[in-house]
PDB file of N, CA and C in Angstrom:
ATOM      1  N   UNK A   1     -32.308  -3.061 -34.790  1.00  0.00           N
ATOM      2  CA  UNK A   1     -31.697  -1.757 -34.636  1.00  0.00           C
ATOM      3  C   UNK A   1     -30.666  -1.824 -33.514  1.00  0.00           C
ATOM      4  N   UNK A   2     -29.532  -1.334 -33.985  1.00  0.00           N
ATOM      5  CA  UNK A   2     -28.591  -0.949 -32.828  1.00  0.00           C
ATOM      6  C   UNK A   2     -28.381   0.111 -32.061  1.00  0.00           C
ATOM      7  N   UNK A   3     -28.011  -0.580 -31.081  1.00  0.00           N
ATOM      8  CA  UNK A   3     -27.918   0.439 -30.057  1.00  0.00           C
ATOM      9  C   UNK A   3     -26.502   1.132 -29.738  1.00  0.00           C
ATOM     10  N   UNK A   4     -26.627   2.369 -29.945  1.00  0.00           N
ATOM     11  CA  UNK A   4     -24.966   3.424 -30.066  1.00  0.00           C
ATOM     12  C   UNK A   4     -25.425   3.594 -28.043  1.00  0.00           C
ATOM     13  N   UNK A   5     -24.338   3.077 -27.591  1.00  0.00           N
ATOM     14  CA  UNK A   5     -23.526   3.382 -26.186  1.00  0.00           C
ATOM     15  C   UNK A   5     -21.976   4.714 -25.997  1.00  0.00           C
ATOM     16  N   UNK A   6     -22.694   6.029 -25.409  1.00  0.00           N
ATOM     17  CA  UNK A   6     -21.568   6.962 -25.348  1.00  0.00           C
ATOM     18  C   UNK A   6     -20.530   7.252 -24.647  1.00  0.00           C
ATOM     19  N   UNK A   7     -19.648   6.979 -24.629  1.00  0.00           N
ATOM     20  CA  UNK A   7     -18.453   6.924 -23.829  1.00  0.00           C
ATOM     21  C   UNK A   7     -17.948   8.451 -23.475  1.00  0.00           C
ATOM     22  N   UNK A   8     -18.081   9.098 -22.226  1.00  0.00           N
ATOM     23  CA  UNK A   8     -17.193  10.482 -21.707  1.00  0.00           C
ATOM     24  C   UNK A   8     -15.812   9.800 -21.637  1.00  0.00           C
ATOM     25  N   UNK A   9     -14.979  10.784 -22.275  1.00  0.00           N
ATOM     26  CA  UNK A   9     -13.247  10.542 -21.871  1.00  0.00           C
ATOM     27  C   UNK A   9     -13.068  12.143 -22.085  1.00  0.00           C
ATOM     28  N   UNK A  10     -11.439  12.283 -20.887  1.00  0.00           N
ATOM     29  CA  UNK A  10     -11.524  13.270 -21.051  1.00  0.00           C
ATOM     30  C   UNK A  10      -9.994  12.975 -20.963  1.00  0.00           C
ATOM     31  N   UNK A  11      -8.955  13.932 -21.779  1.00  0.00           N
ATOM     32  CA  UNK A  11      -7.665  13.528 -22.013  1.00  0.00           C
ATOM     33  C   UNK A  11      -7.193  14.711 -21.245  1.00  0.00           C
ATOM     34  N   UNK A  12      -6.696  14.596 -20.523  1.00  0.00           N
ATOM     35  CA  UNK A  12      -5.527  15.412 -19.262  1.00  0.00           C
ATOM     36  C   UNK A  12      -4.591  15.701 -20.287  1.00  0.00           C
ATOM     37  N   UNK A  13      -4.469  17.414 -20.737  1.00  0.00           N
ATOM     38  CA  UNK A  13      -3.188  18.195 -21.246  1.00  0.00           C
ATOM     39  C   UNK A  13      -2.016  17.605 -20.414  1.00  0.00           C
ATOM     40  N   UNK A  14      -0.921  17.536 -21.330  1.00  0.00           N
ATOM     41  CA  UNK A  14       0.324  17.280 -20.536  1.00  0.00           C
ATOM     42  C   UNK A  14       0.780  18.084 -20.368  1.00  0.00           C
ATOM     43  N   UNK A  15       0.609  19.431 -19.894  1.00  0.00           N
ATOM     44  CA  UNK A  15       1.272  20.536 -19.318  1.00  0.00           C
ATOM     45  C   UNK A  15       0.878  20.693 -17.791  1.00  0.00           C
ATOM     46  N   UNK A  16      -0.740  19.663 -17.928  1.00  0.00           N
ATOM     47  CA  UNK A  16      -1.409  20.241 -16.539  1.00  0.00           C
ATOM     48  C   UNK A  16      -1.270  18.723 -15.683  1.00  0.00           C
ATOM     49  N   UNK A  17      -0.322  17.574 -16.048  1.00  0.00           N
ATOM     50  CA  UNK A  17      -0.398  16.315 -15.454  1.00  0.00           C
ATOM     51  C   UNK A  17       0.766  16.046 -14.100  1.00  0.00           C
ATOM     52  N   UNK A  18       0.511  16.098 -13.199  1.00  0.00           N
ATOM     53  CA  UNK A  18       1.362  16.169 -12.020  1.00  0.00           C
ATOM     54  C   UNK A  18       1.477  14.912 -11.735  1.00  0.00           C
ATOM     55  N   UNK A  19       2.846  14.484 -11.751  1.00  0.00           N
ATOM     56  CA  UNK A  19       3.125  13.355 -11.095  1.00  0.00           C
ATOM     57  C   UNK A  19       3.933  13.424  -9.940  1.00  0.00           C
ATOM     58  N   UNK A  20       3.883  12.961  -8.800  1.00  0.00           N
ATOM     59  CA  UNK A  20       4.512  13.292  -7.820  1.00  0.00           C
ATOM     60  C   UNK A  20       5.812  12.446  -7.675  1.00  0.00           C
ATOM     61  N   UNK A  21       6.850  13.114  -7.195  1.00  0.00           N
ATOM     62  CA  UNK A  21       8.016  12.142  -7.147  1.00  0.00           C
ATOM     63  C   UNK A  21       8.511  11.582  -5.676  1.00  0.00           C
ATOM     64  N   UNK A  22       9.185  10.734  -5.604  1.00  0.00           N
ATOM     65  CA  UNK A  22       9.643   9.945  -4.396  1.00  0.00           C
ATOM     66  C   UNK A  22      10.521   9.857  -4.008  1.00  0.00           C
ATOM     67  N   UNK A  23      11.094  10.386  -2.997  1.00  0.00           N
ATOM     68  CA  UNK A  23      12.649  10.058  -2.571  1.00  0.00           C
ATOM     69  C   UNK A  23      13.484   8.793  -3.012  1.00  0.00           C
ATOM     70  N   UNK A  24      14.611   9.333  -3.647  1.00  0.00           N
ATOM     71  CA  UNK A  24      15.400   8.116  -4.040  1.00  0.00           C
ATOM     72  C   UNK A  24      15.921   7.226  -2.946  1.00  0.00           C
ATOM     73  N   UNK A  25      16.028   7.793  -1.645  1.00  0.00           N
ATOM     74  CA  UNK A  25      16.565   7.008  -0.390  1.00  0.00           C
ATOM     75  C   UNK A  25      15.522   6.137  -0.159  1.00  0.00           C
ATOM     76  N   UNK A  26      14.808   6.709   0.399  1.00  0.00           N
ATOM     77  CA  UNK A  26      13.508   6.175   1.264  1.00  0.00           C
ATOM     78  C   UNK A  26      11.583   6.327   0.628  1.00  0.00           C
ATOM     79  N   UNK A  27      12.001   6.816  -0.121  1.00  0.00           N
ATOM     80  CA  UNK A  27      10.576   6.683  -1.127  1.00  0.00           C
ATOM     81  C   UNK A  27       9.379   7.870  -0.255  1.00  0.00           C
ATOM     82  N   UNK A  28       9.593   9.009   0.833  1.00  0.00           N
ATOM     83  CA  UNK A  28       9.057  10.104   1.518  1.00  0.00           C
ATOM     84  C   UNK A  28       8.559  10.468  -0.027  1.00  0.00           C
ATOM     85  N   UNK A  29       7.803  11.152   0.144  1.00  0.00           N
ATOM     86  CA  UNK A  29       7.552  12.558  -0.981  1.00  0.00           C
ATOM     87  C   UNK A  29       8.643  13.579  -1.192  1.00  0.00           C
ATOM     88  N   UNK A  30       9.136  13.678  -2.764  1.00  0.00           N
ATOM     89  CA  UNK A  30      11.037  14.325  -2.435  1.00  0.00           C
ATOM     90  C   UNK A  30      10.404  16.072  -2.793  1.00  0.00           C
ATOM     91  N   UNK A  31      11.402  16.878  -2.107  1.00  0.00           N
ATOM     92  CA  UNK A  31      11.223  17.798  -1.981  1.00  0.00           C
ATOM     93  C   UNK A  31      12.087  18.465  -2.673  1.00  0.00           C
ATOM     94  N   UNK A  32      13.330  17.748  -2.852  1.00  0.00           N
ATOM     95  CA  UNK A  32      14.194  18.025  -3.810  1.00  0.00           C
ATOM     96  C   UNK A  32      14.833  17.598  -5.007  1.00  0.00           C
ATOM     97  N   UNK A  33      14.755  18.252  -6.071  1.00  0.00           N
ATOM     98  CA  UNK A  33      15.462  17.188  -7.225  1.00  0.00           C
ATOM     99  C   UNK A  33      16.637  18.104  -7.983  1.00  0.00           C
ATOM    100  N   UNK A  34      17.716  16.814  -7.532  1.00  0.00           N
ATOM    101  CA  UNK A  34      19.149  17.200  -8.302  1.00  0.00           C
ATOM    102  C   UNK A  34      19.533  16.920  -9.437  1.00  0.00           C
ATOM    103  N   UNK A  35      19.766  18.156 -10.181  1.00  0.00           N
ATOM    104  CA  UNK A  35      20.300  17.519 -12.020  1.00  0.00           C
ATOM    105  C   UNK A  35      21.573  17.614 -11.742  1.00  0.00           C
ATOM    106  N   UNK A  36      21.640  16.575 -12.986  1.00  0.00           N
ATOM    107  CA  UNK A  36      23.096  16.216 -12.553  1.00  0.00           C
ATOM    108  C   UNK A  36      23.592  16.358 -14.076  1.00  0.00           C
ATOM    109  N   UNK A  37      24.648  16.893 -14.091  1.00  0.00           N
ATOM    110  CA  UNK A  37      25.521  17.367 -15.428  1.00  0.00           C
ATOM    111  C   UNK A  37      25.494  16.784 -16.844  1.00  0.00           C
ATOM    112  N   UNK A  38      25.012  15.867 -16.510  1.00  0.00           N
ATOM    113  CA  UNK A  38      24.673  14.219 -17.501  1.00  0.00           C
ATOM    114  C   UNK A  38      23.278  14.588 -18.161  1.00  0.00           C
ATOM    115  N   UNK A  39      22.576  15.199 -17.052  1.00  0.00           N
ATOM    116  CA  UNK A  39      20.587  15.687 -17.913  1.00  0.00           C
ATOM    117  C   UNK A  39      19.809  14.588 -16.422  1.00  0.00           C
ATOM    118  N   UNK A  40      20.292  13.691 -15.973  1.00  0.00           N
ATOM    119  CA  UNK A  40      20.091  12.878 -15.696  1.00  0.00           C
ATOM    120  C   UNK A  40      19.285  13.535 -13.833  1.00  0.00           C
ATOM    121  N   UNK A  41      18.553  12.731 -13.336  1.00  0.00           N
ATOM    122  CA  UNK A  41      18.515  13.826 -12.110  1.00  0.00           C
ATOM    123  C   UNK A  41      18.335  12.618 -10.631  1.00  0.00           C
ATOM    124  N   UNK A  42      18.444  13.423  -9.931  1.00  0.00           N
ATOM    125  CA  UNK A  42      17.956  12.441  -8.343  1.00  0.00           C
ATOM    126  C   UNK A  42      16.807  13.294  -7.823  1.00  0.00           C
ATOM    127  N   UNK A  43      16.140  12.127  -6.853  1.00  0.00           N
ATOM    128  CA  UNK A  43      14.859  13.530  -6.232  1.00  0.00           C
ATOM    129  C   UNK A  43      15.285  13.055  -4.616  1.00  0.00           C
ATOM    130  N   UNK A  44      15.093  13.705  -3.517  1.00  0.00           N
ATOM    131  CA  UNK A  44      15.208  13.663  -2.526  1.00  0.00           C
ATOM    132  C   UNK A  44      14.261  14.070  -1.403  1.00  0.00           C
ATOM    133  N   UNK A  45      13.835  13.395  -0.724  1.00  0.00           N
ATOM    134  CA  UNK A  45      13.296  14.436   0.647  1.00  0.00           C
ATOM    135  C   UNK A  45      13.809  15.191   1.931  1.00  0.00           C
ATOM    136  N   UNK A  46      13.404  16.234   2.234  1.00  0.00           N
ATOM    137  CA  UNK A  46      13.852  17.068   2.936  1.00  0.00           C
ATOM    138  C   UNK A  46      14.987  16.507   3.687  1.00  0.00           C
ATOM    139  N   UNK A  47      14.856  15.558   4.718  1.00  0.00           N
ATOM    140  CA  UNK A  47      15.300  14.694   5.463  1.00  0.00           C
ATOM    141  C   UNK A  47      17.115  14.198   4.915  1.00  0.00           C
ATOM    142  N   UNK A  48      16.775  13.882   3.753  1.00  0.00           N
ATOM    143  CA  UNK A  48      17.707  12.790   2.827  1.00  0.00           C
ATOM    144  C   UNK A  48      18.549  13.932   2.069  1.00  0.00           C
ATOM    145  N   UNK A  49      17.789  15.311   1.665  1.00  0.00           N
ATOM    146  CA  UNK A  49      18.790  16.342   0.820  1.00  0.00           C
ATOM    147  C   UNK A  49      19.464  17.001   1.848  1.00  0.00           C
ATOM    148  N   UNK A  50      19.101  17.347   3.271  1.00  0.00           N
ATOM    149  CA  UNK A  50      19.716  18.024   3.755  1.00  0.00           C
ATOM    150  C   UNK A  50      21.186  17.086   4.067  1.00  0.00           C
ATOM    151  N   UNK A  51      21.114  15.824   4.985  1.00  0.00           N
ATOM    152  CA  UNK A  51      22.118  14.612   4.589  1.00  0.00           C
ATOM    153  C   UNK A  51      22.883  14.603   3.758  1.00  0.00           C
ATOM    154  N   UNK A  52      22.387  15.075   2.348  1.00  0.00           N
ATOM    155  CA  UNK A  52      23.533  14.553   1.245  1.00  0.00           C
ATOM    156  C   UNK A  52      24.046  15.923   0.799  1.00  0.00           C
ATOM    157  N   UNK A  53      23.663  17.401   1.393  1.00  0.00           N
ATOM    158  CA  UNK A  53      23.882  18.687   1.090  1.00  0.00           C
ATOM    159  C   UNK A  53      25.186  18.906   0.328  1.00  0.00           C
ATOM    160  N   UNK A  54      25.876  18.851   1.326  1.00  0.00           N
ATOM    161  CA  UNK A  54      27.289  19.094   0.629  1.00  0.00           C
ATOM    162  C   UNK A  54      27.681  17.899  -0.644  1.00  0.00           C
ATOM    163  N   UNK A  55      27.620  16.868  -0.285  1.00  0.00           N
ATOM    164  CA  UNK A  55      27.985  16.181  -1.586  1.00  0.00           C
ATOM    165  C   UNK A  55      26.850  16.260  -2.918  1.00  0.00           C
ATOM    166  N   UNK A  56      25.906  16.929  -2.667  1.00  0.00           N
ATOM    167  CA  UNK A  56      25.010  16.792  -4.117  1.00  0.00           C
ATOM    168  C   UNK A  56      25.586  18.588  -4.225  1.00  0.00           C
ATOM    169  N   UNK A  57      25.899  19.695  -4.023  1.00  0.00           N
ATOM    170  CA  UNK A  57      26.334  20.494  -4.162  1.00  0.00           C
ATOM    171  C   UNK A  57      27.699  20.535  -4.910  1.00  0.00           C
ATOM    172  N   UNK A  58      27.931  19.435  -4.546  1.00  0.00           N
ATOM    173  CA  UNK A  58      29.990  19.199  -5.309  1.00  0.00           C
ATOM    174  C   UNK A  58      29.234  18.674  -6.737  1.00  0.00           C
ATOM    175  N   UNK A  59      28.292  18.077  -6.874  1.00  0.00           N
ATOM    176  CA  UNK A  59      28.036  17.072  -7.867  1.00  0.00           C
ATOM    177  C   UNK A  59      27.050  17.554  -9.161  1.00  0.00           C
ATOM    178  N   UNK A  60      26.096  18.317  -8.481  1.00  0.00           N
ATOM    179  CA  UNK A  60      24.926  19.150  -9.127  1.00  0.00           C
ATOM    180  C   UNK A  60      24.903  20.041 -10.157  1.00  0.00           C
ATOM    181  N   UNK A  61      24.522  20.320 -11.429  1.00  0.00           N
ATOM    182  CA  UNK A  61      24.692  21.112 -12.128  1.00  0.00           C
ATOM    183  C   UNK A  61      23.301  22.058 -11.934  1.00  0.00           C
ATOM    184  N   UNK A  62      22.200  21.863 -11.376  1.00  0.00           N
ATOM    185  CA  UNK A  62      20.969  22.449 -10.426  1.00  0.00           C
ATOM    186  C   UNK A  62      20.893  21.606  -9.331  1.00  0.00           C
ATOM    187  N   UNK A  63      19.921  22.506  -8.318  1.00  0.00           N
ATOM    188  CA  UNK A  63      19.282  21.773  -7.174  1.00  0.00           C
ATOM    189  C   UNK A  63      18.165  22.379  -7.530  1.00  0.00           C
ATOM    190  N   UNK A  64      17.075  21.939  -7.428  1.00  0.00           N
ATOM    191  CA  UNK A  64      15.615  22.670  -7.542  1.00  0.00           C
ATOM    192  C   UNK A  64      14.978  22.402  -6.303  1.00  0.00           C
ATOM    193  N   UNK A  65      14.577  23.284  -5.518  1.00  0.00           N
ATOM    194  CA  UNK A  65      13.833  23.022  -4.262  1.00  0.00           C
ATOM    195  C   UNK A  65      12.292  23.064  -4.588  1.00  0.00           C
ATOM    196  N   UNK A  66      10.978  21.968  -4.117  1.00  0.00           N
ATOM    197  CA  UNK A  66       9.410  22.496  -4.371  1.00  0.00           C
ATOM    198  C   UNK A  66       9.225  23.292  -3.474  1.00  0.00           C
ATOM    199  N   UNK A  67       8.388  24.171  -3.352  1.00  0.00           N
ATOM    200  CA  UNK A  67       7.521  25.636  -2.981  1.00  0.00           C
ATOM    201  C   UNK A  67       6.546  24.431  -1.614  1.00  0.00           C
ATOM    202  N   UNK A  68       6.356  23.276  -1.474  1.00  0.00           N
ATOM    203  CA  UNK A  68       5.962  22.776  -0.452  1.00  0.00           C
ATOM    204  C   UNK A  68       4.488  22.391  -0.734  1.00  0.00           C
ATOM    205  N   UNK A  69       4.142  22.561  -2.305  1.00  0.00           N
ATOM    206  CA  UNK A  69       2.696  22.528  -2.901  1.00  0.00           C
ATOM    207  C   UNK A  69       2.438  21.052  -2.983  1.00  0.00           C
TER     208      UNK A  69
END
């Protein structure tokens, strides 16, 4: 007689899957991510977006700032 072994899995909705992103400069936790007209985007941290302010503003078709969550 065999023996049945039960496996728990539990599949994470992809609405509820957070991946965190990384500064494109320096790899910080980015706080900001720039789309860029293309679809295409950059992410930044505080540090690195305020730095590149004005030129991702000339360039940006959004800036999205995180809430700090």
């Amino acid at each position: 007689m065999s023996q049945m072994t039960q496996t728990l899995t539990t599949t994470i909705p992809a609405d509820d899957l957070v991946v965190p992103f990384h500064c494109d400069r320096c790899g910080a936790l980015a706080k900001v991510r720039v789309v860029l007209p293309s679809g295409s985007d950059l992410v930044f941290c505080g540090h690195h977006a305020r730095e590149y302010e004005g030129k991702l503003r000339d360039i940006a078709a959004d800036i999205i700032e995180t809430d700090g969550e």
